[in-house]
C-alpha atoms as a PDB file:
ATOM      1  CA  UNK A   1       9.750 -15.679 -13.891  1.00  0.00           C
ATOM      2  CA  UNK A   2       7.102 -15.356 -10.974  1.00  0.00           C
ATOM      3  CA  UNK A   3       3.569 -15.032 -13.082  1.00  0.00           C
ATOM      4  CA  UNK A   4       1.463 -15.092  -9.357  1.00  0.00           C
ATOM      5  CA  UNK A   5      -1.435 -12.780  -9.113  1.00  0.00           C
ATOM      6  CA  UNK A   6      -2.596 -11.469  -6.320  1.00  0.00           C
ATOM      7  CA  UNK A   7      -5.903  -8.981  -5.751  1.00  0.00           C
ATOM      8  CA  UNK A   8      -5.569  -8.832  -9.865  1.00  0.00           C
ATOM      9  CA  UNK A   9      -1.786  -7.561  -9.618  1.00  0.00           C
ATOM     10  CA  UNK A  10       1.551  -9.027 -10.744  1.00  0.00           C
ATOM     11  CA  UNK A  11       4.287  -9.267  -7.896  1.00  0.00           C
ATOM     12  CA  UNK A  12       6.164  -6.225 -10.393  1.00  0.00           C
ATOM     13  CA  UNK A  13       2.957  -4.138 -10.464  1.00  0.00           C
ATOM     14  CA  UNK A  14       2.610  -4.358  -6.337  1.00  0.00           C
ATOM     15  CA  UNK A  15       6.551  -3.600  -6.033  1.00  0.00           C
ATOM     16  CA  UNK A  16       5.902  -0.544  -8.050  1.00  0.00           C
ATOM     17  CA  UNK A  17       2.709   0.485  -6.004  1.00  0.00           C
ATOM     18  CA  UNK A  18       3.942  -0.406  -2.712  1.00  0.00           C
ATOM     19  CA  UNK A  19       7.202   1.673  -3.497  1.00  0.00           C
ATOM     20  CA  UNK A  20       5.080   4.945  -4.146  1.00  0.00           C
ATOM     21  CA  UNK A  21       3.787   4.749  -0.362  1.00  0.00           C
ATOM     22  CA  UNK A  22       6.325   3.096   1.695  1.00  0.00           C
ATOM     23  CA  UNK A  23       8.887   5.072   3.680  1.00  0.00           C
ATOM     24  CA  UNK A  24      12.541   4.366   1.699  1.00  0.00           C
ATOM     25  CA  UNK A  25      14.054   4.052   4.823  1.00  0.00           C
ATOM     26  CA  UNK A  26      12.151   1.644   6.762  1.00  0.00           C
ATOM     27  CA  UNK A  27       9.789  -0.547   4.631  1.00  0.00           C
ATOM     28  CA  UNK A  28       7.867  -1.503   7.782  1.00  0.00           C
ATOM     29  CA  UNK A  29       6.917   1.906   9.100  1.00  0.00           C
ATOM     30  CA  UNK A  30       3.352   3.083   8.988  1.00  0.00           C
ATOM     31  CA  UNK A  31       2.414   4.305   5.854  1.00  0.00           C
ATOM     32  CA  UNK A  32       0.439   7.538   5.147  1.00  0.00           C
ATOM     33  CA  UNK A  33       0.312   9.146   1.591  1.00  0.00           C
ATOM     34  CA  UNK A  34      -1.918  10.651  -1.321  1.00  0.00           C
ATOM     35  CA  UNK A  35      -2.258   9.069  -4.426  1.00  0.00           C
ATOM     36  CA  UNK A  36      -4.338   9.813  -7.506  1.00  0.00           C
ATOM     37  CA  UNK A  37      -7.448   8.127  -8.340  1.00  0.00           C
ATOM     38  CA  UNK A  38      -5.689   5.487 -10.779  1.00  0.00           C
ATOM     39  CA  UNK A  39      -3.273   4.246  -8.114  1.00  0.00           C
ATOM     40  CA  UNK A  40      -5.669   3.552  -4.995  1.00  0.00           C
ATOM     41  CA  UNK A  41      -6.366  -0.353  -6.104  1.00  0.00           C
ATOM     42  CA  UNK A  42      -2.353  -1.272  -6.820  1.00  0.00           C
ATOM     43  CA  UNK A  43      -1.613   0.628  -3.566  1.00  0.00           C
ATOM     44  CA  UNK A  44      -4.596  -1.142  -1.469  1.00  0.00           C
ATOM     45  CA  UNK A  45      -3.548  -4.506  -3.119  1.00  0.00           C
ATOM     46  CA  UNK A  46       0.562  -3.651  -2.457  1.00  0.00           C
ATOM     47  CA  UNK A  47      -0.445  -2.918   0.851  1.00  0.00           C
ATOM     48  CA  UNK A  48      -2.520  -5.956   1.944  1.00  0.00           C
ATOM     49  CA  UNK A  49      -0.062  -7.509   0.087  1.00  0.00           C
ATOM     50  CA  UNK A  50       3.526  -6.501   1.761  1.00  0.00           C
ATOM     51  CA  UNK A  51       2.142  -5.805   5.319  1.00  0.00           C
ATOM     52  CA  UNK A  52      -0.851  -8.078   6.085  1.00  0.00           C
ATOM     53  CA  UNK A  53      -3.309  -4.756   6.930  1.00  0.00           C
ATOM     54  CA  UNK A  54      -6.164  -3.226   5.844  1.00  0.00           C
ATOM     55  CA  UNK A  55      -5.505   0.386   5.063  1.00  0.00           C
ATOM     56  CA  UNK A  56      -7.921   3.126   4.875  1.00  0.00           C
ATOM     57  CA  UNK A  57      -8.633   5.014   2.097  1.00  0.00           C
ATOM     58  CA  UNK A  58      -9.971   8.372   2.010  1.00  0.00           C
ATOM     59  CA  UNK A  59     -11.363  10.548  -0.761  1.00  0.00           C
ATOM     60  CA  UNK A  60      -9.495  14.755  -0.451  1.00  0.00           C
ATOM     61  CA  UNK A  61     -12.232  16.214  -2.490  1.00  0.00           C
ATOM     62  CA  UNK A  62     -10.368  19.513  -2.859  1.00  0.00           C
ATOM     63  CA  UNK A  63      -7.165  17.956  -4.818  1.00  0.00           C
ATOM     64  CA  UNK A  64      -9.452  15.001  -5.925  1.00  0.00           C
ATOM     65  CA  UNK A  65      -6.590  12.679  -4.462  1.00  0.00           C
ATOM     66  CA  UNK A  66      -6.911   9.811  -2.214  1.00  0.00           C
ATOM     67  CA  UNK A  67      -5.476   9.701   1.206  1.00  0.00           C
ATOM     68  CA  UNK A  68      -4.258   6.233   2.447  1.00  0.00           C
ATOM     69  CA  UNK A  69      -3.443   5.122   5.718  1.00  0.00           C
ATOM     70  CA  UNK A  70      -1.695   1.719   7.339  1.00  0.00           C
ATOM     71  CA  UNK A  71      -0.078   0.737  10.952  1.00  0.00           C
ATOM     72  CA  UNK A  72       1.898  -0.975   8.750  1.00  0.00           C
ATOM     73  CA  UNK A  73       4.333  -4.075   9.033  1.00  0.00           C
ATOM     74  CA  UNK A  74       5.619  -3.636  12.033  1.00  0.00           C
ATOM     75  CA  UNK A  75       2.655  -2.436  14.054  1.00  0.00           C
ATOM     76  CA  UNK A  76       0.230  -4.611  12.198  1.00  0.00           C
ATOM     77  CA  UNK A  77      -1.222  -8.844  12.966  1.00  0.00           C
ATOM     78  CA  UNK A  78       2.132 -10.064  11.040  1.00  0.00           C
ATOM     79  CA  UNK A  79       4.783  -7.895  12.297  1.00  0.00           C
ATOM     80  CA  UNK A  80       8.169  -8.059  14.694  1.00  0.00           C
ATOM     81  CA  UNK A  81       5.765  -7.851  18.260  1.00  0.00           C
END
């Protein structure tokens, strides 16, 4: 059993978050989605985690929902270039 922690998150917790945002069908795609409130730091932390970028967060203050952006994988410093 892997107990490592990373950005206060089990390996389980960031497979759970990073599956909410990334695209089924090509893990390395950019990524571009809205989350609630309650998900932004597992999804930030999944996705520093799984593609080595910083995504962007920002706040939809009309659906109180958080829109978060990354080049992803593939596009970003550790990707197939």
């Amino acid at each position: 059993m892997n107990t490592a922690i990373y950005e206060g998150f089990t390996q389980e917790e960031l497979k759970t978050a990073f599956d909410l945002v990334a695209d089924t069908r090509d893990w390395k795609a950019e990524i571009a989605a809205m989350v609630p409130g309650e998900w932004v730091l597992p999804v930030v932390a999944a996705i520093k985690f799984y593609t080595a970028t910083v995504p962007e967060v920002k706040l939809n203050t009309a659906t109180m929902s958080y829109y978060i952006t990354s080049e992803g994988y593939r596009r970003g410093p550790a990707g197939d270039h």
